[in-house]
PDB file of N, CA and C in Angstrom:
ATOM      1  N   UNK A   1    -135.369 138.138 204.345  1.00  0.00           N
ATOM      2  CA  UNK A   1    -135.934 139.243 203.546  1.00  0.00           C
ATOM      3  C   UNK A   1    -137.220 138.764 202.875  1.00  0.00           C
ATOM      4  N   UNK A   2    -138.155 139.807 203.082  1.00  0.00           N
ATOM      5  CA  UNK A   2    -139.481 138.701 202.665  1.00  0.00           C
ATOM      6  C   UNK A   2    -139.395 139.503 200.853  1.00  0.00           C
ATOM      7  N   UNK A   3    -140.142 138.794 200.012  1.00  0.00           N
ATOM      8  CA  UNK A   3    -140.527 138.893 198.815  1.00  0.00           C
ATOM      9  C   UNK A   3    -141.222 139.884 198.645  1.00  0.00           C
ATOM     10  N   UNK A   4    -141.927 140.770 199.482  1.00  0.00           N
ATOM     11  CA  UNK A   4    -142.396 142.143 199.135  1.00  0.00           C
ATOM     12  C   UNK A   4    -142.123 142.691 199.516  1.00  0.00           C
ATOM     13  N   UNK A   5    -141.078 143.350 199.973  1.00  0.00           N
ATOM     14  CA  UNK A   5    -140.027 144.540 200.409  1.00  0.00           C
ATOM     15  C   UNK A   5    -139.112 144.022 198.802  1.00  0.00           C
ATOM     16  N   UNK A   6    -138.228 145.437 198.457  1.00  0.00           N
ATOM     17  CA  UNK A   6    -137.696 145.688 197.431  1.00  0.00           C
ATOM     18  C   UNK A   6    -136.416 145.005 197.995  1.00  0.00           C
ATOM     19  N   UNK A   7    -135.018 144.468 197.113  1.00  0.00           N
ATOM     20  CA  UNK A   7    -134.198 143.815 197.778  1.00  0.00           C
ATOM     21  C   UNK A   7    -132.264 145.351 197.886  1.00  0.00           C
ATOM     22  N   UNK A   8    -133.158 146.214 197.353  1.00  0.00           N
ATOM     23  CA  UNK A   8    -132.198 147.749 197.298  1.00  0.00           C
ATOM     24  C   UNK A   8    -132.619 148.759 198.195  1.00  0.00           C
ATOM     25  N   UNK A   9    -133.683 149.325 198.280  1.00  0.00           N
ATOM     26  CA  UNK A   9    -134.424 150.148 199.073  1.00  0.00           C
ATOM     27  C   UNK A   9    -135.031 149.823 200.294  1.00  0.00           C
ATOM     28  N   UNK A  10    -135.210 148.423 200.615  1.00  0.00           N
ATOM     29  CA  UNK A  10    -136.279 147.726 201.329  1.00  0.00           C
ATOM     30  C   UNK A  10    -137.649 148.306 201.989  1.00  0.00           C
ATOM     31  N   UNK A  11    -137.910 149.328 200.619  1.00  0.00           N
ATOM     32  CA  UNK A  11    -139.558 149.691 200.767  1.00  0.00           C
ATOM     33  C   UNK A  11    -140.606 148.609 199.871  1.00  0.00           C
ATOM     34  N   UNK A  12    -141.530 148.683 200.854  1.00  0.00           N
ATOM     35  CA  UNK A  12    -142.823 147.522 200.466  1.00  0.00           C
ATOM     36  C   UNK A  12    -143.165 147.931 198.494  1.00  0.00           C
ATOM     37  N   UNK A  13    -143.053 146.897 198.300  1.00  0.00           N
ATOM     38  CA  UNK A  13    -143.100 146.897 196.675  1.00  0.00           C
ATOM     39  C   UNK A  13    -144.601 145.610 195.966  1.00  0.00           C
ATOM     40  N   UNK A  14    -144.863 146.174 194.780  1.00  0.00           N
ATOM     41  CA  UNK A  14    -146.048 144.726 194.181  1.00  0.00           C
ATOM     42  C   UNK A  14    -144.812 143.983 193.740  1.00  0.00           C
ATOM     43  N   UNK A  15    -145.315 142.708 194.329  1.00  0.00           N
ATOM     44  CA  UNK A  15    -144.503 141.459 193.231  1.00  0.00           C
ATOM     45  C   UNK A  15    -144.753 141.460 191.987  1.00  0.00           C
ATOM     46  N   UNK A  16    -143.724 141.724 191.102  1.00  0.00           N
ATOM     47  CA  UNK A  16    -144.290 141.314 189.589  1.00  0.00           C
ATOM     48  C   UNK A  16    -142.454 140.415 189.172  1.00  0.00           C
ATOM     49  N   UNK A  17    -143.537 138.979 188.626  1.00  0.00           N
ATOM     50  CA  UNK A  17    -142.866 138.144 188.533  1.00  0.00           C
ATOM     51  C   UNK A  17    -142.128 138.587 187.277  1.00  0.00           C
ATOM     52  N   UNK A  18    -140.719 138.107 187.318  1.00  0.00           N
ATOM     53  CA  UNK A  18    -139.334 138.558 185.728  1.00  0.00           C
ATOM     54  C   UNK A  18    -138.848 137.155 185.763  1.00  0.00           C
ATOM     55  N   UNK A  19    -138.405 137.066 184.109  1.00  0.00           N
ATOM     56  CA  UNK A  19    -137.731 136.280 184.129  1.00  0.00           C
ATOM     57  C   UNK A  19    -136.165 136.189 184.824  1.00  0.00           C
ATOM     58  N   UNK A  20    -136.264 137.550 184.964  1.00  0.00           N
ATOM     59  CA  UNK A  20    -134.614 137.745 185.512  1.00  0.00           C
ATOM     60  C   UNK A  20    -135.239 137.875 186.972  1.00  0.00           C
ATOM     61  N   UNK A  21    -134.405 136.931 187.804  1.00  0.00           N
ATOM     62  CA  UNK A  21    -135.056 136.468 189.143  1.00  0.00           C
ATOM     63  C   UNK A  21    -134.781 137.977 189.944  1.00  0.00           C
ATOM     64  N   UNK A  22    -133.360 137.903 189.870  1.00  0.00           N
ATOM     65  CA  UNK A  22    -132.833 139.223 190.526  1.00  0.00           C
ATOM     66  C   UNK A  22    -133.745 140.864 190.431  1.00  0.00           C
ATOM     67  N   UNK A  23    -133.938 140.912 188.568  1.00  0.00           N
ATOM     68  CA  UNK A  23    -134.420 141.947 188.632  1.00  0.00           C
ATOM     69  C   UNK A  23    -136.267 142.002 189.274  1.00  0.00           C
ATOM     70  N   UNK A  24    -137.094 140.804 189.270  1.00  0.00           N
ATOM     71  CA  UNK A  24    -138.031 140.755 190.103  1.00  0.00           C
ATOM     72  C   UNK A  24    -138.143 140.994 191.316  1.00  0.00           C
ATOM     73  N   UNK A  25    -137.010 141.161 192.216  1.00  0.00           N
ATOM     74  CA  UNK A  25    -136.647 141.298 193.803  1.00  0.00           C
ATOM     75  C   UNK A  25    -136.782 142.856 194.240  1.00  0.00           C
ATOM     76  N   UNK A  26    -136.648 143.699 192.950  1.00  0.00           N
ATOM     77  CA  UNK A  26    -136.704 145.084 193.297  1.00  0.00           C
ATOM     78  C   UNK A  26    -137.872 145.974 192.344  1.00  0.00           C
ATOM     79  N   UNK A  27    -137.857 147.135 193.696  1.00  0.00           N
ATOM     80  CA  UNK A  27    -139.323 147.539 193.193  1.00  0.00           C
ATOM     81  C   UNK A  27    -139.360 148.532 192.097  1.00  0.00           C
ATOM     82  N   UNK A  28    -140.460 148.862 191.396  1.00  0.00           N
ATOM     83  CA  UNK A  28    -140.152 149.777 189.875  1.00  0.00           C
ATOM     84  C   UNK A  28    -139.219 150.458 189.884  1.00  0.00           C
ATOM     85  N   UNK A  29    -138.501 151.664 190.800  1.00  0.00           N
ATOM     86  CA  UNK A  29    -137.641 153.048 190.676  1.00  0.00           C
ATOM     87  C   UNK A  29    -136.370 152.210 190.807  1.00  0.00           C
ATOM     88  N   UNK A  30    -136.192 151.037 191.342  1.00  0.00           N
ATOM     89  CA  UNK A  30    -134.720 150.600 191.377  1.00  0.00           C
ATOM     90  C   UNK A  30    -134.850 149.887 190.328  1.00  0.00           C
ATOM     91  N   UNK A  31    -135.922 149.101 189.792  1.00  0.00           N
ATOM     92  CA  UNK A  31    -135.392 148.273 188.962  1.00  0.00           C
ATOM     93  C   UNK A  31    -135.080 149.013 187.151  1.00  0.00           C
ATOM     94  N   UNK A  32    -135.743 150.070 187.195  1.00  0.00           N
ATOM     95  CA  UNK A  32    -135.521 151.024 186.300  1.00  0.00           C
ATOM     96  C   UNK A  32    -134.257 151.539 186.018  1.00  0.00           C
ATOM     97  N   UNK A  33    -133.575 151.971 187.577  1.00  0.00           N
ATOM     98  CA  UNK A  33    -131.835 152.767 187.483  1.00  0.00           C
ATOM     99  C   UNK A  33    -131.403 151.257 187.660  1.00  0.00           C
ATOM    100  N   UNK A  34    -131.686 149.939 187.611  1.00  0.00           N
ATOM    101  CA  UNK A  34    -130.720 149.045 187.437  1.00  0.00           C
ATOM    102  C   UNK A  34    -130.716 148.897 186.067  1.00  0.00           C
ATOM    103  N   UNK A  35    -132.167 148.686 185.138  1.00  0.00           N
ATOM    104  CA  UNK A  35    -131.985 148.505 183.839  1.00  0.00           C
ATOM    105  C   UNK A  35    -131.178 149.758 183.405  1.00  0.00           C
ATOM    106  N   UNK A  36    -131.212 150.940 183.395  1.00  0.00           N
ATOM    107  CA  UNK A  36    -130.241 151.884 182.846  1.00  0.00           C
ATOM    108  C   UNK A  36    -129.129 151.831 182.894  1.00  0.00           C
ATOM    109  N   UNK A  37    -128.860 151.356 184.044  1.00  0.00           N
ATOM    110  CA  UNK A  37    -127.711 150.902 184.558  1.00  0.00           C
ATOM    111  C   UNK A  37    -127.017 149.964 183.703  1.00  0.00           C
ATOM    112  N   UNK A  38    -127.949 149.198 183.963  1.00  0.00           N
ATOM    113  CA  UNK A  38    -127.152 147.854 182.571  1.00  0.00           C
ATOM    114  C   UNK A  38    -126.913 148.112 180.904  1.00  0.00           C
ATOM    115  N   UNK A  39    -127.898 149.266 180.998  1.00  0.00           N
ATOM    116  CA  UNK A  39    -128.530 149.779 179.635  1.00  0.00           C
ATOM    117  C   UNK A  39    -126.869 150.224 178.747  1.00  0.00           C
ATOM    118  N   UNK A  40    -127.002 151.770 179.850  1.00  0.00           N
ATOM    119  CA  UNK A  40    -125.379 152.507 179.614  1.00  0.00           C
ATOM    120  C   UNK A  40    -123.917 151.301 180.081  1.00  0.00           C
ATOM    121  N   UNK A  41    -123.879 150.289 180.709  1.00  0.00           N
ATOM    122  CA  UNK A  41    -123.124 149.597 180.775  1.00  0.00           C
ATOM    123  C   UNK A  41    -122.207 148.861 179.559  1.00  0.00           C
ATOM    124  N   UNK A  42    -124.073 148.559 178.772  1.00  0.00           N
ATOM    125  CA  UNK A  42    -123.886 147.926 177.603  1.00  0.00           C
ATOM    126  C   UNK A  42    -123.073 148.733 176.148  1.00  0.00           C
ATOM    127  N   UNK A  43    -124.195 150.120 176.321  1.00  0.00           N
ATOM    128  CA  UNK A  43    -123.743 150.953 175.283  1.00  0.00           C
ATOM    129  C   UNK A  43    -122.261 151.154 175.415  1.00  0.00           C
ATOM    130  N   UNK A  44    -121.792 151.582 176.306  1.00  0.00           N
ATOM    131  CA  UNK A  44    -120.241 151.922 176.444  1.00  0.00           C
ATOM    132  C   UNK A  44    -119.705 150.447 176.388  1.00  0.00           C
ATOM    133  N   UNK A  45    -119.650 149.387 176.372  1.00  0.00           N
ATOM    134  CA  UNK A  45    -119.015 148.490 175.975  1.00  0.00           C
ATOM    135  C   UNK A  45    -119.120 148.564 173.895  1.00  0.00           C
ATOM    136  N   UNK A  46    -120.167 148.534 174.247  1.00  0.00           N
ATOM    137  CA  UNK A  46    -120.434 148.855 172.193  1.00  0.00           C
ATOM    138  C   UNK A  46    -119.258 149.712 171.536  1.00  0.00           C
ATOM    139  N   UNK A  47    -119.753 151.031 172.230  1.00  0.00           N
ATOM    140  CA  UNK A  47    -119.093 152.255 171.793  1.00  0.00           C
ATOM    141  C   UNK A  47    -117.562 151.977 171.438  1.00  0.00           C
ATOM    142  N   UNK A  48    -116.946 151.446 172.534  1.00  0.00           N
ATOM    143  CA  UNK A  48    -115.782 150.703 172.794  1.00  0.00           C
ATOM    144  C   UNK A  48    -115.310 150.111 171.757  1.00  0.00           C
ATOM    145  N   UNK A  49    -115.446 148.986 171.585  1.00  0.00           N
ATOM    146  CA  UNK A  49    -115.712 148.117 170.699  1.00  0.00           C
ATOM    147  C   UNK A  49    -115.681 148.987 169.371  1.00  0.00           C
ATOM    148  N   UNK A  50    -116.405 149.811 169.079  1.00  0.00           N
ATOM    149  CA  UNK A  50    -116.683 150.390 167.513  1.00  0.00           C
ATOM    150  C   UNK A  50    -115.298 151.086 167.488  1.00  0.00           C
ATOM    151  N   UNK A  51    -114.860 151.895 168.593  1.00  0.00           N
ATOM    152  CA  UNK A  51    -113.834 153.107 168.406  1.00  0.00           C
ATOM    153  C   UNK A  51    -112.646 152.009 168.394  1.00  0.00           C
ATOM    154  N   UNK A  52    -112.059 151.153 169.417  1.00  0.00           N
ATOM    155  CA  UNK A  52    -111.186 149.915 168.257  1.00  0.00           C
ATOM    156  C   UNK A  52    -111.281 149.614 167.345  1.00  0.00           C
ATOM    157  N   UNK A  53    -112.254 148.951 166.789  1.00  0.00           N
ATOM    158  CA  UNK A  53    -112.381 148.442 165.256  1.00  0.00           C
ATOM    159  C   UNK A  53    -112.427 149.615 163.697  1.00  0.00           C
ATOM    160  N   UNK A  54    -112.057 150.946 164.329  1.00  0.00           N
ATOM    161  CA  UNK A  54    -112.009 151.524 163.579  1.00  0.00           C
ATOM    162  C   UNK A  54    -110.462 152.231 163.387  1.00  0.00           C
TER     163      UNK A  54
END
């Protein structure tokens, strides 16, 4: 898989280097619904968390 193809879509993408290796492998529109992805992952673990502790 070469480095400029996206590693989800495998449409031709700009390299822009991340510290998160993984999320550098994919191109803006995936790496966006992955951060959301992780985003709402996170929140509902929170949410979680609050509605126990209460």
């Amino acid at each position: 898989m070469s480095k400029h193809f996206c590693a989800v879509c495998c449409k031709p993408r700009r390299y822009v280097p991340s510290k998160r290796l993984a999320v550098s492998l994919l191109c803006v529109p995936c790496r966006f619904h992955e951060w959301r992805h992780d985003f709402l992952n996170r929140l509902a673990e929170f949410v979680a968390q609050f509605l126990r502790a209460i």
